[in-house]
C-alpha atoms as a PDB file:
ATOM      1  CA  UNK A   1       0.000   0.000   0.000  1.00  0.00           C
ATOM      2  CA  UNK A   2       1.518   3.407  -1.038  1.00  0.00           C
ATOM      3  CA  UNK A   3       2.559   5.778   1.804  1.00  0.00           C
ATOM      4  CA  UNK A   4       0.592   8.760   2.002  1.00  0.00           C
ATOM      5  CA  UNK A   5       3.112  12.053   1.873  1.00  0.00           C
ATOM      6  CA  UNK A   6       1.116  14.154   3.779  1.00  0.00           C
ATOM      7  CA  UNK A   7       0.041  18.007   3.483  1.00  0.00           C
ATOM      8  CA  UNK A   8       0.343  20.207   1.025  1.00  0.00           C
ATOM      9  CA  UNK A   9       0.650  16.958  -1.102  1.00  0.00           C
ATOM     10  CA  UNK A  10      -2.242  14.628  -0.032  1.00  0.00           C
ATOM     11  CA  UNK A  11      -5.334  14.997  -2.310  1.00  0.00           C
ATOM     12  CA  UNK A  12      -8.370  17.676  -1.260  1.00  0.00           C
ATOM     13  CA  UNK A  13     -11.838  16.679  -2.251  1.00  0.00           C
ATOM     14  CA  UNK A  14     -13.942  19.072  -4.170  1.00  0.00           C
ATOM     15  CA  UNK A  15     -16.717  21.138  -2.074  1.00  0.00           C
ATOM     16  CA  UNK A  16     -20.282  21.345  -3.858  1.00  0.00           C
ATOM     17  CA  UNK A  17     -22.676  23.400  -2.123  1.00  0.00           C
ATOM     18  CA  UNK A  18     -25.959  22.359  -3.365  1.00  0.00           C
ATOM     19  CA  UNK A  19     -28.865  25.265  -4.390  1.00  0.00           C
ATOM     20  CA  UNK A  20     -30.260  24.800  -0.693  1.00  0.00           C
ATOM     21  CA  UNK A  21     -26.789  25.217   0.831  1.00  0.00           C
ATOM     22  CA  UNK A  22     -26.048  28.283  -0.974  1.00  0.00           C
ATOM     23  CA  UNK A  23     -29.791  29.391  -0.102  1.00  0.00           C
ATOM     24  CA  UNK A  24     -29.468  29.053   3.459  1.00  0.00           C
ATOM     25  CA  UNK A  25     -25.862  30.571   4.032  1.00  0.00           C
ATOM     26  CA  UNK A  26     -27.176  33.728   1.835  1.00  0.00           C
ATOM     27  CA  UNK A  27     -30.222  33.955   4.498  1.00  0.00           C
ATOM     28  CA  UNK A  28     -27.703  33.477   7.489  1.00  0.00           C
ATOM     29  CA  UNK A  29     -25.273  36.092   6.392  1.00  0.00           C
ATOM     30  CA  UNK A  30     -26.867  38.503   6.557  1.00  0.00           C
ATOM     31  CA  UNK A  31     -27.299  37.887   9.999  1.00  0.00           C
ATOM     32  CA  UNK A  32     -24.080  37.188  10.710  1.00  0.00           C
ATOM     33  CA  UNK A  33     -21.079  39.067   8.943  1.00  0.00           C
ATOM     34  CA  UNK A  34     -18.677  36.518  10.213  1.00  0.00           C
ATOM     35  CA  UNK A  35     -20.329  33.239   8.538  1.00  0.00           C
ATOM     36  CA  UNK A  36     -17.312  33.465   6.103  1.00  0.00           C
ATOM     37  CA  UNK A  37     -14.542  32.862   8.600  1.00  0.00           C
ATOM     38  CA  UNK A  38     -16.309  29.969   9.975  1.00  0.00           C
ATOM     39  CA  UNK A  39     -17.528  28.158   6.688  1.00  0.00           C
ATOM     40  CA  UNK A  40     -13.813  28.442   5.734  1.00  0.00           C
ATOM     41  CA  UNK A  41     -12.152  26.549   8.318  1.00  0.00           C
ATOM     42  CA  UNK A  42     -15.202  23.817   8.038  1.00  0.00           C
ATOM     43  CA  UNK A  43     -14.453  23.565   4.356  1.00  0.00           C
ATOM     44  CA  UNK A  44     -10.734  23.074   4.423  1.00  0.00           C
ATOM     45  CA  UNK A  45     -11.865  20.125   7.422  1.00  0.00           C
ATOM     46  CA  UNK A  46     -14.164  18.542   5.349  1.00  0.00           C
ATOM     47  CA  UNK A  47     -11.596  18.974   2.050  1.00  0.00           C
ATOM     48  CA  UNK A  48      -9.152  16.888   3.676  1.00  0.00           C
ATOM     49  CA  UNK A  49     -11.176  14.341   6.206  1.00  0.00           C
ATOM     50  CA  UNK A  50     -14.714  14.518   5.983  1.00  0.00           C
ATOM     51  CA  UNK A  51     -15.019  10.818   7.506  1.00  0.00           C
ATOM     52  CA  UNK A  52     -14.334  11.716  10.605  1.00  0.00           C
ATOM     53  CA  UNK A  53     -17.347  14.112  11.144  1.00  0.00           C
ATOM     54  CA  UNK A  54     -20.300  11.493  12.454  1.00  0.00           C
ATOM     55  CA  UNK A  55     -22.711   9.954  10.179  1.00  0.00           C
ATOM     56  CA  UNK A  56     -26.441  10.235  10.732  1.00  0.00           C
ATOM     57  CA  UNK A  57     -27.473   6.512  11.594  1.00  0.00           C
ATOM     58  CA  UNK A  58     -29.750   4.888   8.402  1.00  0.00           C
ATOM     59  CA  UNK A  59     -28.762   7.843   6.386  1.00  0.00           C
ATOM     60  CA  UNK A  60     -26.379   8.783   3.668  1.00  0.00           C
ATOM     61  CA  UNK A  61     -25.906  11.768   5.268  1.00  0.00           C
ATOM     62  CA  UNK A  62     -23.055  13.229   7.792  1.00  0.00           C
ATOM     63  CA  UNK A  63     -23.090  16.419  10.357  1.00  0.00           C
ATOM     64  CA  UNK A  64     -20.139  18.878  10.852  1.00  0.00           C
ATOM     65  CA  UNK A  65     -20.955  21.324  14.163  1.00  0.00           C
ATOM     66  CA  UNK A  66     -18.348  24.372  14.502  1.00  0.00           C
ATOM     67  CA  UNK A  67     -17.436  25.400  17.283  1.00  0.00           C
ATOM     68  CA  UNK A  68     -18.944  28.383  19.090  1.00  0.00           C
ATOM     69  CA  UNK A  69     -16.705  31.731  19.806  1.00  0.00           C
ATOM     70  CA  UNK A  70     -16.804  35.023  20.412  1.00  0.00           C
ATOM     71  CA  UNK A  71     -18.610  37.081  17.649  1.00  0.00           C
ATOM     72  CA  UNK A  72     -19.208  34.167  15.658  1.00  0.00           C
ATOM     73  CA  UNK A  73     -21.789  31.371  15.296  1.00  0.00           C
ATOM     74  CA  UNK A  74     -21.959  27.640  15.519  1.00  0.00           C
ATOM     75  CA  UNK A  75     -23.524  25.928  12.420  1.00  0.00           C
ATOM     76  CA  UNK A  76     -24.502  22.282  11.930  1.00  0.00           C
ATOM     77  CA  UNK A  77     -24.149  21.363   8.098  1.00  0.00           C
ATOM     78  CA  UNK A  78     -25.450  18.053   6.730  1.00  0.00           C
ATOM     79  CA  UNK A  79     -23.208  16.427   3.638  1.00  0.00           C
ATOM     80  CA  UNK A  80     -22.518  13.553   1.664  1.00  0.00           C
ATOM     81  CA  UNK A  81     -19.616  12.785   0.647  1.00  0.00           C
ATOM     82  CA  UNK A  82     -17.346  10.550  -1.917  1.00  0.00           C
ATOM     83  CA  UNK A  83     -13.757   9.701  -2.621  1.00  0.00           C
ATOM     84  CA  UNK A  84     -13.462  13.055  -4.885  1.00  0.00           C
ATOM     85  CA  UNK A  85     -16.599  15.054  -3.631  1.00  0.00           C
ATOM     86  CA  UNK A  86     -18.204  16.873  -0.776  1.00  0.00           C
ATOM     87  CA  UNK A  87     -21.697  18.080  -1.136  1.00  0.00           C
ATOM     88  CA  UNK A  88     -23.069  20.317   1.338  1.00  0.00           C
ATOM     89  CA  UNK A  89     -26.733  20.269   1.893  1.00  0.00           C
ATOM     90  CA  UNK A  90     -28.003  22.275   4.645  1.00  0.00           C
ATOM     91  CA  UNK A  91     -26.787  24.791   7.181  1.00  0.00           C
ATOM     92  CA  UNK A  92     -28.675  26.001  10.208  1.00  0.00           C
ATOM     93  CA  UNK A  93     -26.941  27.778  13.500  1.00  0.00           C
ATOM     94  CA  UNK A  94     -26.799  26.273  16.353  1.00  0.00           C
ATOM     95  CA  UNK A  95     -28.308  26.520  19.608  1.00  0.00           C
ATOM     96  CA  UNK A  96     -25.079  25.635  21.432  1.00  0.00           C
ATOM     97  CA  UNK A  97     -23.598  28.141  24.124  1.00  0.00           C
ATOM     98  CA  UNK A  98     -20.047  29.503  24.177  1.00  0.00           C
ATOM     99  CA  UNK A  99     -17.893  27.635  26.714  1.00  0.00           C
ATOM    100  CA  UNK A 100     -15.905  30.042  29.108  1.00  0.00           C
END
């Protein structure tokens, strides 16, 4: 089995956002002027290793929660994914509470 070299050389899956993706996030950024900054870090997570964000049991489908800071929200998106592909289907904000 070949030996994986590692970043910047290992291979990054494409990110899809699907028409109700990019719906949502347009509706939640205007709420939020930070929603940028915390989609990109996500992205770049689920680019690289999307299987280790939990799958939804009996479902195709997977969840990815951010974490909540300071002046910017917590979102739960829902995605499939393949070998090549990531395809984002939902986003909400989360109820969760900053920890202190």
């Amino acid at each position: 089995m070949p030996k994986s070299l590692g970043w910047p050389f290992e291979r990054l899956r494409t990110i899809r956002e699907e028409p109700k993706f990019e719906e949502q996030c347009q509706a939640l950024a205007i709420i939020h002027k930070r929603l940028d900054e915390v989609l990109s870090g996500l992205y770049f997570s689920l680019a690289r290793h999307p299987e280790t964000f939990p799958a939804i049991p009996g479902t195709s489908l997977s969840i990815a929660k951010t974490a909540v800071y300071p002046d910017a929200p917590a979102v739960r998106v829902f995605f499939t994914f393949s070998d090549t592909e990531v395809h984002l289907l939902t986003i909400e904000f989360t109820e969760d509470l900053p920890t202190e």
